[in-house]
N, C-alpha and C. Protein backbone atom coordinates (compact mmCIF):
# COMPACT_ATOMS: atom_id res chain seq x y z
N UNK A 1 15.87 -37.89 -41.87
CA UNK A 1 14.74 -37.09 -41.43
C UNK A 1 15.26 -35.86 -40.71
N UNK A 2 14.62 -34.58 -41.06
CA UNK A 2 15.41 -33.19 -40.89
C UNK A 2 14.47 -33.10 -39.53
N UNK A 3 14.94 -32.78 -38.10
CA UNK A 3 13.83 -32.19 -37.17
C UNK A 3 14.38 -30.25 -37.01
N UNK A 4 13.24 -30.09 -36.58
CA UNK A 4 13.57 -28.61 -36.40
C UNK A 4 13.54 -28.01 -35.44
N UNK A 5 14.32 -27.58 -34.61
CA UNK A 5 14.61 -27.49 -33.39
C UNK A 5 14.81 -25.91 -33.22
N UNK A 6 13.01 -25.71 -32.18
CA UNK A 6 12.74 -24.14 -31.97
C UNK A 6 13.58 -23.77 -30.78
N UNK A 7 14.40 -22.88 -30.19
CA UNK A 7 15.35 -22.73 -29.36
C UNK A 7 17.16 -23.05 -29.15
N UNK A 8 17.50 -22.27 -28.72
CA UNK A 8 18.34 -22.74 -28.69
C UNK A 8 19.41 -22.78 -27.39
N UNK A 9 18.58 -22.23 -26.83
CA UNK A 9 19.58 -22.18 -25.28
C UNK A 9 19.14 -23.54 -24.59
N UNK A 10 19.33 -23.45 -23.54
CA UNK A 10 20.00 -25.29 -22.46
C UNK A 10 18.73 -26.47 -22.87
N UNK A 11 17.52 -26.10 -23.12
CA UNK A 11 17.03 -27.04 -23.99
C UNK A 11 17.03 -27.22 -25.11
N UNK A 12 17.23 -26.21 -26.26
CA UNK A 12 17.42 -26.83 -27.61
C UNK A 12 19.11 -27.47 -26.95
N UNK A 13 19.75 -27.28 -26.40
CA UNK A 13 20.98 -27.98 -26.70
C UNK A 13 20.95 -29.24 -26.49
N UNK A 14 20.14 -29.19 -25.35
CA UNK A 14 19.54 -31.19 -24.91
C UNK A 14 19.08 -31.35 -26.14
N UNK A 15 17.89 -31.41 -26.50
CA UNK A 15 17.14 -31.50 -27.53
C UNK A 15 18.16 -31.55 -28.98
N UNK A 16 18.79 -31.00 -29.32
CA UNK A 16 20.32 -31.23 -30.69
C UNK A 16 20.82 -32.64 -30.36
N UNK A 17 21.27 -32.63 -29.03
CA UNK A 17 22.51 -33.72 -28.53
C UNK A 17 21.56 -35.10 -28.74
N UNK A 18 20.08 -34.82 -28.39
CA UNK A 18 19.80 -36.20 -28.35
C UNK A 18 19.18 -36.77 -29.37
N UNK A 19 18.66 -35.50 -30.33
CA UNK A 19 18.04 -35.79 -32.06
C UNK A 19 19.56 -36.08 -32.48
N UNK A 20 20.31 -35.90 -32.34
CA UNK A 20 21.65 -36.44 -33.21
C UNK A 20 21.79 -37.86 -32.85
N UNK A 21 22.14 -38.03 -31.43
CA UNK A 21 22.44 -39.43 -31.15
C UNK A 21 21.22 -40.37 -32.28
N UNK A 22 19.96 -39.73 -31.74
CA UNK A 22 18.89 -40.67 -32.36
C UNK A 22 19.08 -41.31 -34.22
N UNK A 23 19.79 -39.98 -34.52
CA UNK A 23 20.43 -40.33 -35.84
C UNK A 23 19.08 -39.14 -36.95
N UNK A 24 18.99 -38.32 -36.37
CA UNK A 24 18.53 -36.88 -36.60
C UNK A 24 19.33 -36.43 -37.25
N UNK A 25 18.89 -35.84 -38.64
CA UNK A 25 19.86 -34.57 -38.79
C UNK A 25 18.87 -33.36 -38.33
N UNK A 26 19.41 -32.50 -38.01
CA UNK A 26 18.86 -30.79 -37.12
C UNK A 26 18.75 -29.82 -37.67
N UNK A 27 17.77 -28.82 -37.61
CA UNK A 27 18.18 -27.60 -38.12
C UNK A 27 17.61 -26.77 -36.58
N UNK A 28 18.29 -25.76 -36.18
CA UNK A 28 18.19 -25.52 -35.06
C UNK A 28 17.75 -23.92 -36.14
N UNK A 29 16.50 -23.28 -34.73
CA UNK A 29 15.67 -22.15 -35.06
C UNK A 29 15.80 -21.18 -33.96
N UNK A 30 17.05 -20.22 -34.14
CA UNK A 30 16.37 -18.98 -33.19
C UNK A 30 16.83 -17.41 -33.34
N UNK A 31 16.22 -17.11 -32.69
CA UNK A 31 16.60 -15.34 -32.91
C UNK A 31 17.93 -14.87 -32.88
N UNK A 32 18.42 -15.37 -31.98
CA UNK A 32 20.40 -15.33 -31.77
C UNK A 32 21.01 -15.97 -32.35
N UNK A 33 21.84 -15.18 -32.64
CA UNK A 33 23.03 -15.62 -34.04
C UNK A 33 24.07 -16.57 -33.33
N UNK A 34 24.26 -16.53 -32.41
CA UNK A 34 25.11 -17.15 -31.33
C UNK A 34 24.85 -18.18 -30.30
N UNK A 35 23.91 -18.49 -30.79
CA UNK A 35 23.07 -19.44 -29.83
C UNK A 35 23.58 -21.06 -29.61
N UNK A 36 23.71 -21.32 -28.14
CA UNK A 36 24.36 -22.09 -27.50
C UNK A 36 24.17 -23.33 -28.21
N UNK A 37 23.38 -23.82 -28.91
CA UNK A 37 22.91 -25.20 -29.22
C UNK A 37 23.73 -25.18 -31.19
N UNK A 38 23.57 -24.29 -31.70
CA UNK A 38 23.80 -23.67 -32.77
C UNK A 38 25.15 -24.61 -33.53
N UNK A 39 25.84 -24.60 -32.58
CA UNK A 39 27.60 -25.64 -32.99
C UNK A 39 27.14 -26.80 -32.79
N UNK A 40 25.92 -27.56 -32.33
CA UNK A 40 26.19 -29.15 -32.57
C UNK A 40 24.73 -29.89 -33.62
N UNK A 41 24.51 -28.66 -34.39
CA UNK A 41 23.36 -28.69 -35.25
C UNK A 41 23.80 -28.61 -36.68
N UNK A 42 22.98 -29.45 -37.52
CA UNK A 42 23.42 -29.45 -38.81
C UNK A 42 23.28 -28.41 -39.68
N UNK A 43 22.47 -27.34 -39.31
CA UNK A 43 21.92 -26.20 -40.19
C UNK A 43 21.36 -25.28 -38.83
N UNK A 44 21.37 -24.30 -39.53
CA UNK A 44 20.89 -23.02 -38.35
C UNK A 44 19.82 -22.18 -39.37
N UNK A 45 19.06 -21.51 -39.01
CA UNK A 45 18.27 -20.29 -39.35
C UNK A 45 17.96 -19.54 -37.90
N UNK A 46 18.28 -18.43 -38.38
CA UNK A 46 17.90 -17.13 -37.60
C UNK A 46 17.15 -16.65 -37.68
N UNK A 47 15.82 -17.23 -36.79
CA UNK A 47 14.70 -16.17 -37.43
C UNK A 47 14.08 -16.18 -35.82
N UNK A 48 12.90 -15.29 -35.67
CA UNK A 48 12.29 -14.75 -35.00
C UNK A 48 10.78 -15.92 -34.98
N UNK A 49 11.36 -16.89 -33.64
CA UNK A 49 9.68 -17.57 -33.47
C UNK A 49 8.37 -17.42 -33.86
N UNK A 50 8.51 -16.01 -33.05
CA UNK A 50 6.77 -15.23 -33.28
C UNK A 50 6.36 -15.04 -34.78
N UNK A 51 7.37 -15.10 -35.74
CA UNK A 51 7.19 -14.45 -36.91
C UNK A 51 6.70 -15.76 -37.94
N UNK A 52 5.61 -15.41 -38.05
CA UNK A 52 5.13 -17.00 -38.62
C UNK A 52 5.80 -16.62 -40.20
N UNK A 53 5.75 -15.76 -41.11
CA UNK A 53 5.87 -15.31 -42.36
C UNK A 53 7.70 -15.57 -41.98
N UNK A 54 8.24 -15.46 -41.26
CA UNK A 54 9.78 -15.70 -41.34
C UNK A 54 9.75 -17.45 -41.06
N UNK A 55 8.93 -18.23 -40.38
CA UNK A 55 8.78 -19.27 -40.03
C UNK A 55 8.49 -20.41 -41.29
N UNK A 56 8.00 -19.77 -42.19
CA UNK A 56 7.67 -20.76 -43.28
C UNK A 56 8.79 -20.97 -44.30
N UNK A 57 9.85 -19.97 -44.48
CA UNK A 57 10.91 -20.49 -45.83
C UNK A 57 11.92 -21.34 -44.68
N UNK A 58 12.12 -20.81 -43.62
CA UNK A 58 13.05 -21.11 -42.57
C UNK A 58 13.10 -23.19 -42.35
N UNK A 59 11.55 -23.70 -42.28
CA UNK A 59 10.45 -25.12 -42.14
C UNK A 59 10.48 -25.23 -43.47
N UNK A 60 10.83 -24.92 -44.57
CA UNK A 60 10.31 -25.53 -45.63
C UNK A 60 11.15 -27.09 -45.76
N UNK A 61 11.92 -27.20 -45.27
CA UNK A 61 12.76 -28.29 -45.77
C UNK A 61 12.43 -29.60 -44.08
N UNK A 62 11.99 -29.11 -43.40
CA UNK A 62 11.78 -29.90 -41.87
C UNK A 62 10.90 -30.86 -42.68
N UNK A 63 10.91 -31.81 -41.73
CA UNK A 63 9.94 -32.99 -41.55
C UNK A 63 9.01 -32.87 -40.29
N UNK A 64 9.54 -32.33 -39.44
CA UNK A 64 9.01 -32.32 -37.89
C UNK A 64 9.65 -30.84 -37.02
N UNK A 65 8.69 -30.82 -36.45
CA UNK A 65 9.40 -29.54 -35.24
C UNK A 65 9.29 -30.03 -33.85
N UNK A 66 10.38 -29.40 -33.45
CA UNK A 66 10.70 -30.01 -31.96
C UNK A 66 10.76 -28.71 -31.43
N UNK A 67 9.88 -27.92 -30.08
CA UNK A 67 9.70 -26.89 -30.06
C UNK A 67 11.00 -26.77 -28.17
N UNK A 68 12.05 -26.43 -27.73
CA UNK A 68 12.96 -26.72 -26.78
C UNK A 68 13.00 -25.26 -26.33
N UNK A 69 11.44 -24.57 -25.69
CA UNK A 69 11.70 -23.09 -25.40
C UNK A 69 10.47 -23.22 -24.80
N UNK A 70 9.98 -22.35 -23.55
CA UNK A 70 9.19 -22.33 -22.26
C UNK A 70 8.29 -21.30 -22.56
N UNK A 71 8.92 -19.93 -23.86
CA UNK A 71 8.31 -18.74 -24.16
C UNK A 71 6.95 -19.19 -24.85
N UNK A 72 6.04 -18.51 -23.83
CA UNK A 72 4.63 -18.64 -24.46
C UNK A 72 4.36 -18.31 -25.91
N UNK A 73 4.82 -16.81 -26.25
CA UNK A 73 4.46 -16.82 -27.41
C UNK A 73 4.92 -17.20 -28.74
N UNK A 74 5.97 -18.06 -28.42
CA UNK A 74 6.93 -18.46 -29.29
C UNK A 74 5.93 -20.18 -29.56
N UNK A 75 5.92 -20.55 -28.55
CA UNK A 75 4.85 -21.69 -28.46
C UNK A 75 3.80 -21.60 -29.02
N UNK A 76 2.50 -20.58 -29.09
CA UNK A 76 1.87 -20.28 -30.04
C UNK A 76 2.05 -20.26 -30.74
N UNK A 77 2.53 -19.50 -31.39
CA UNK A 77 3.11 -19.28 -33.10
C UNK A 77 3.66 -20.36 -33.72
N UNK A 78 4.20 -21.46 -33.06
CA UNK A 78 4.89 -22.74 -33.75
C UNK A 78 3.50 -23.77 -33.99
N UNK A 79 2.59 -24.09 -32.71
CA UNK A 79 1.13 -24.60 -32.61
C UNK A 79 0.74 -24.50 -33.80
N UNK A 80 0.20 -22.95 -34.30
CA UNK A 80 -0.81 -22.62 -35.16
C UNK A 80 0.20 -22.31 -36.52
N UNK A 81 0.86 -22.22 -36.48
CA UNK A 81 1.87 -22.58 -37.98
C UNK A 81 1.88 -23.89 -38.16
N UNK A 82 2.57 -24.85 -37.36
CA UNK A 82 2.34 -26.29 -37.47
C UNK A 82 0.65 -27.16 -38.25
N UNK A 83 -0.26 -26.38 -37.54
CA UNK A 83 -1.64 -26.86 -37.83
C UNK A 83 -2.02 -26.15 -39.01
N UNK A 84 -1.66 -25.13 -39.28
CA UNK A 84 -2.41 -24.55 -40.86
C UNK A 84 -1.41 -24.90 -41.82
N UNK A 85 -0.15 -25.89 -41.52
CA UNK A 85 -0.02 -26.64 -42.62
C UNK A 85 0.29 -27.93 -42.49
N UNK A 86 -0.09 -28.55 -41.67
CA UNK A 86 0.14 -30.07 -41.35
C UNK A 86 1.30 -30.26 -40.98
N UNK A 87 1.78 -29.97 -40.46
CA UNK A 87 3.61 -29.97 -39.79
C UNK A 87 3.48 -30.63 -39.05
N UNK A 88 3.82 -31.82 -38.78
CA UNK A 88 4.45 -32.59 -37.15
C UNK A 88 4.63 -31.71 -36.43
N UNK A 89 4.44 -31.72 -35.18
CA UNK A 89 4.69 -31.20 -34.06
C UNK A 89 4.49 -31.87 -32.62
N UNK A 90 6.19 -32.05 -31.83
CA UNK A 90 6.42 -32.67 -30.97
C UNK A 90 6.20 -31.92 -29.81
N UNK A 91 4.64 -31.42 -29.62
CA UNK A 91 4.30 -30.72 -28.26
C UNK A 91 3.10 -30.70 -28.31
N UNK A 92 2.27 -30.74 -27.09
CA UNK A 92 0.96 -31.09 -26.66
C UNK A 92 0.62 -30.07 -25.98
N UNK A 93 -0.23 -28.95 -26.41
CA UNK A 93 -0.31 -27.57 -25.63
C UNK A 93 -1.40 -27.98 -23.97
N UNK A 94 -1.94 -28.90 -24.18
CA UNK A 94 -2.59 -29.22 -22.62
C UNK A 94 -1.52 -29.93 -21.90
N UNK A 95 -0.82 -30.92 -22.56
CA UNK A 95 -0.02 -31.75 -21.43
C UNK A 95 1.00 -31.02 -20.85
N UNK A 96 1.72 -29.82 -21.53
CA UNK A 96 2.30 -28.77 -21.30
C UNK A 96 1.60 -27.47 -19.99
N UNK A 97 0.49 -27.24 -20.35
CA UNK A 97 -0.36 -26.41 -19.56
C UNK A 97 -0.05 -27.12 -18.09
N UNK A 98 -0.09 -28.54 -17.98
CA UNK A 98 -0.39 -29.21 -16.86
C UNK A 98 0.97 -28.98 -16.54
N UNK A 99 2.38 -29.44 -17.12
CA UNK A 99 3.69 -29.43 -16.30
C UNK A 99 4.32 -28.49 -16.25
N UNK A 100 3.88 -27.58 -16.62
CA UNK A 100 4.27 -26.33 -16.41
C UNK A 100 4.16 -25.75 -15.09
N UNK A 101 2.85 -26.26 -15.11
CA UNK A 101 2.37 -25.30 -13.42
C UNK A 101 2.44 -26.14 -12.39
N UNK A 102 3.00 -26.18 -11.41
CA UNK A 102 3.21 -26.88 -9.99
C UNK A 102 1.96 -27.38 -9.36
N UNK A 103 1.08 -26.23 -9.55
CA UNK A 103 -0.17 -26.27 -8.96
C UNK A 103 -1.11 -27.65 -9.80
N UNK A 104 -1.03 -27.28 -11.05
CA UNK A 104 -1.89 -28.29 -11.65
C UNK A 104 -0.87 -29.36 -11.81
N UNK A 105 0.22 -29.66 -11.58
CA UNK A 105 0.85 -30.88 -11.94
C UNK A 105 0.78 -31.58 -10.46
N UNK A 106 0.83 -31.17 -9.26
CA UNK A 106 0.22 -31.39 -8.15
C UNK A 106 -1.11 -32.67 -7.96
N UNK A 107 -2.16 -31.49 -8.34
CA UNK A 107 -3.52 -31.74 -8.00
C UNK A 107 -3.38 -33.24 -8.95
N UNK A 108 -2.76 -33.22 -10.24
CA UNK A 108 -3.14 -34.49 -11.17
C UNK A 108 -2.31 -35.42 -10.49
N UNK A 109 -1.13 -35.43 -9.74
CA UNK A 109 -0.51 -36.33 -8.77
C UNK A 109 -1.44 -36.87 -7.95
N UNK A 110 -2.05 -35.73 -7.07
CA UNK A 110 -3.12 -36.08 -6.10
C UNK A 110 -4.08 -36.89 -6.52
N UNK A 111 -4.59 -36.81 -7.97
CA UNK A 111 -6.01 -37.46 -8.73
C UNK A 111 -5.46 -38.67 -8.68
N UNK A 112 -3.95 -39.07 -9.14
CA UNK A 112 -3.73 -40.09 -9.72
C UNK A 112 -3.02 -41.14 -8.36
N UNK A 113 -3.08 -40.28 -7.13
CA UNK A 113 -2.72 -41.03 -6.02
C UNK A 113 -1.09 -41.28 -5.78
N UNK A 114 -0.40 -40.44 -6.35
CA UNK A 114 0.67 -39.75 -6.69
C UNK A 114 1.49 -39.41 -5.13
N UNK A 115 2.33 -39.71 -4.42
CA UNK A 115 2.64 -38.27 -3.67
C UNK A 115 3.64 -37.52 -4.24
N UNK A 116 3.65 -36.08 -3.37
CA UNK A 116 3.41 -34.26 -3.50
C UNK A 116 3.93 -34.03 -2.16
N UNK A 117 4.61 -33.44 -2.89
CA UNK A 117 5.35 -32.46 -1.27
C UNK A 117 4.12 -31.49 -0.22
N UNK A 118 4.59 -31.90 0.88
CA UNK A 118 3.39 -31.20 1.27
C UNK A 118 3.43 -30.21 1.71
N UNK A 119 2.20 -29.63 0.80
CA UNK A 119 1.84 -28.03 0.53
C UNK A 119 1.70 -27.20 2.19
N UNK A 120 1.95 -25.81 2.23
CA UNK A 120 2.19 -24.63 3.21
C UNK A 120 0.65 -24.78 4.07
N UNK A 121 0.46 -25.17 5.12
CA UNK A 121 1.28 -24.59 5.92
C UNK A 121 1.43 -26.03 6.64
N UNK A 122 1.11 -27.08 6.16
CA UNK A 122 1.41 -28.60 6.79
C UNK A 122 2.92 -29.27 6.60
N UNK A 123 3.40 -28.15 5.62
CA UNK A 123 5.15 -28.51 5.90
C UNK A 123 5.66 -28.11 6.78
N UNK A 124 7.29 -28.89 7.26
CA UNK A 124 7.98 -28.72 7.91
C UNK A 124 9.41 -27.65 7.70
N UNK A 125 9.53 -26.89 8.17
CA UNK A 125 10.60 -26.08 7.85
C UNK A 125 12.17 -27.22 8.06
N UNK A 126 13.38 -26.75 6.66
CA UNK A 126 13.11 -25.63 5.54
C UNK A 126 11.88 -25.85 4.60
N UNK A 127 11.54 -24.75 4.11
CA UNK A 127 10.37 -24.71 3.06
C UNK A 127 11.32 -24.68 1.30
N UNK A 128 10.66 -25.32 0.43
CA UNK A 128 11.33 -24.89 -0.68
C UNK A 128 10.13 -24.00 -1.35
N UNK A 129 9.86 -23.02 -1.87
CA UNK A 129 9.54 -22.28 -1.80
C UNK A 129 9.39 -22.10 -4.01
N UNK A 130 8.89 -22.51 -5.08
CA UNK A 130 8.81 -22.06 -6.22
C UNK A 130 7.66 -21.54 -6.67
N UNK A 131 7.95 -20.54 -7.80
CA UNK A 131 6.32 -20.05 -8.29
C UNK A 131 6.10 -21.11 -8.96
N UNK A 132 4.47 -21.25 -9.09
CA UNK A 132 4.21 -21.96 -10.04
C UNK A 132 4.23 -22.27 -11.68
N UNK A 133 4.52 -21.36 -12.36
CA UNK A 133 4.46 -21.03 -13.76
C UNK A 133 6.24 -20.96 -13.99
N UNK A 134 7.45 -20.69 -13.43
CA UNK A 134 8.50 -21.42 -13.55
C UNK A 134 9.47 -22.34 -13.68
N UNK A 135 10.08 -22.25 -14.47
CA UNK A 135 11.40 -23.43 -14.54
C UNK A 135 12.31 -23.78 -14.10
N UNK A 136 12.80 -24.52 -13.95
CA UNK A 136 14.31 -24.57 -13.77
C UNK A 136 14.26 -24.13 -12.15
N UNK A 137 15.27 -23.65 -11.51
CA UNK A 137 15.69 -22.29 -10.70
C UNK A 137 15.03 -21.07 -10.30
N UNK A 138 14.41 -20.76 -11.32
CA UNK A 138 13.86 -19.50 -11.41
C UNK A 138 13.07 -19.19 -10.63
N UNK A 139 13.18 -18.20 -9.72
CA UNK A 139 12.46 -17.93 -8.90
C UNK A 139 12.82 -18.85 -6.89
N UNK A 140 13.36 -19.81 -6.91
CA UNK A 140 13.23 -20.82 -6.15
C UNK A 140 13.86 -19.69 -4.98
N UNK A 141 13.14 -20.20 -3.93
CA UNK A 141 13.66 -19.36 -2.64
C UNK A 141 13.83 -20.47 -1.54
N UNK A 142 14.76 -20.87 -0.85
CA UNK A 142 14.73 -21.75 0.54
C UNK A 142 14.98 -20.87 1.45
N UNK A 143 13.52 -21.10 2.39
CA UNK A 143 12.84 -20.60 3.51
C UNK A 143 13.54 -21.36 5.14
N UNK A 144 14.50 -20.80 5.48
CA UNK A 144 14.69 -21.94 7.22
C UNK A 144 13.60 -21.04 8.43
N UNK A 145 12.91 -20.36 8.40
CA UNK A 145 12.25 -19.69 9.28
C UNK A 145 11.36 -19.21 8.81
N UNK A 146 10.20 -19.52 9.69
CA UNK A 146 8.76 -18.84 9.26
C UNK A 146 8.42 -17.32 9.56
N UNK A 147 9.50 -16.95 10.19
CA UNK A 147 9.43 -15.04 10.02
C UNK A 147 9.82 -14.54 8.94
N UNK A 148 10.47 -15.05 7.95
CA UNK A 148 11.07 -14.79 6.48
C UNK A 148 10.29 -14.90 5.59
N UNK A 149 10.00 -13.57 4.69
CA UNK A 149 8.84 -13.87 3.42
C UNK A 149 9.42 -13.85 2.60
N UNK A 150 8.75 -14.32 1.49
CA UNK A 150 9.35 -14.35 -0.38
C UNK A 150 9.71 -13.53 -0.74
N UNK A 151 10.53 -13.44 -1.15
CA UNK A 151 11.02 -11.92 -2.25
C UNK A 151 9.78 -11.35 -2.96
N UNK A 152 9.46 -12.28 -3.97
CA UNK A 152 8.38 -11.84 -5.36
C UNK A 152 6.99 -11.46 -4.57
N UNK A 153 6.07 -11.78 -5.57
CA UNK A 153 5.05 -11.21 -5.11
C UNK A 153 4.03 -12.50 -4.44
């Protein structure tokens, strides 16, 4: 079974390493010719996410898509290609909406009786400090003093 693996930087590379173990063969999908995940994949195509018309000879041979990239509109375009031709697709655009954002992955902790770090201004300094709509690192600021503001906005 061929999966098709959209991305290719530090999550398509998770995403390769562990469709292989599973006993996956791969075809890894991305814009860069050089792309980090690219050497432990059985097949490569270079094409451009957004580009649904480059997206269809690229999938013709997949069984499934495995989408390993955070870019919104790259995420779209795989969604609504996937659905106007019946393609498997290993992503849930609400359950995604929810873990994406801090804020709403929070509140559904809270629903579900969950604990949550507790939110500004009932924490205790240091503060960890992330936007909500980020990954990884990105963005993360540690706060030791409440005279110190965020960089961003």
């Amino acid at each position: 079974m061929l999966v098709a693996i959209a991305g290719g930087a530090l999550q398509g590379l998770e995403t390769a390493y562990l469709a292989r173990k599973a006993g996956y063969e791969t075809l890894l999908l991305d814009r860069r010719p050089d792309a980090p995940a690219r050497g432990i994949c059985d097949r490569f195509a270079q094409v451009e996410l957004t580009d649904s018309e480059a997206l269809t000879p690229a999938l013709e041979s997949a069984d499934w898509v495995l989408p390993a990239t955070e870019n919104a509109p790259a995420l779209s375009s795989l969604v609504a290609w996937c659905r106007k031709r019946g393609m498997p697709l290993g992503f849930d655009p609400g359950a995604y909406a929810t873990t994406s954002s801090k804020s709403a992955s929070n509140a559904l902790f809270r629903r579900l009786g969950l604990p949550t770090p507790a939110p500004w201004p009932e924490c205790s300094f240091p503060v960890l400090a992330k936007p909500d709509g980020k990954s990884g690192g990105e963005g993360v600021e540690v706060l030791s003093d409440p005279r110190i503001r965020l960089r961003g906005p």
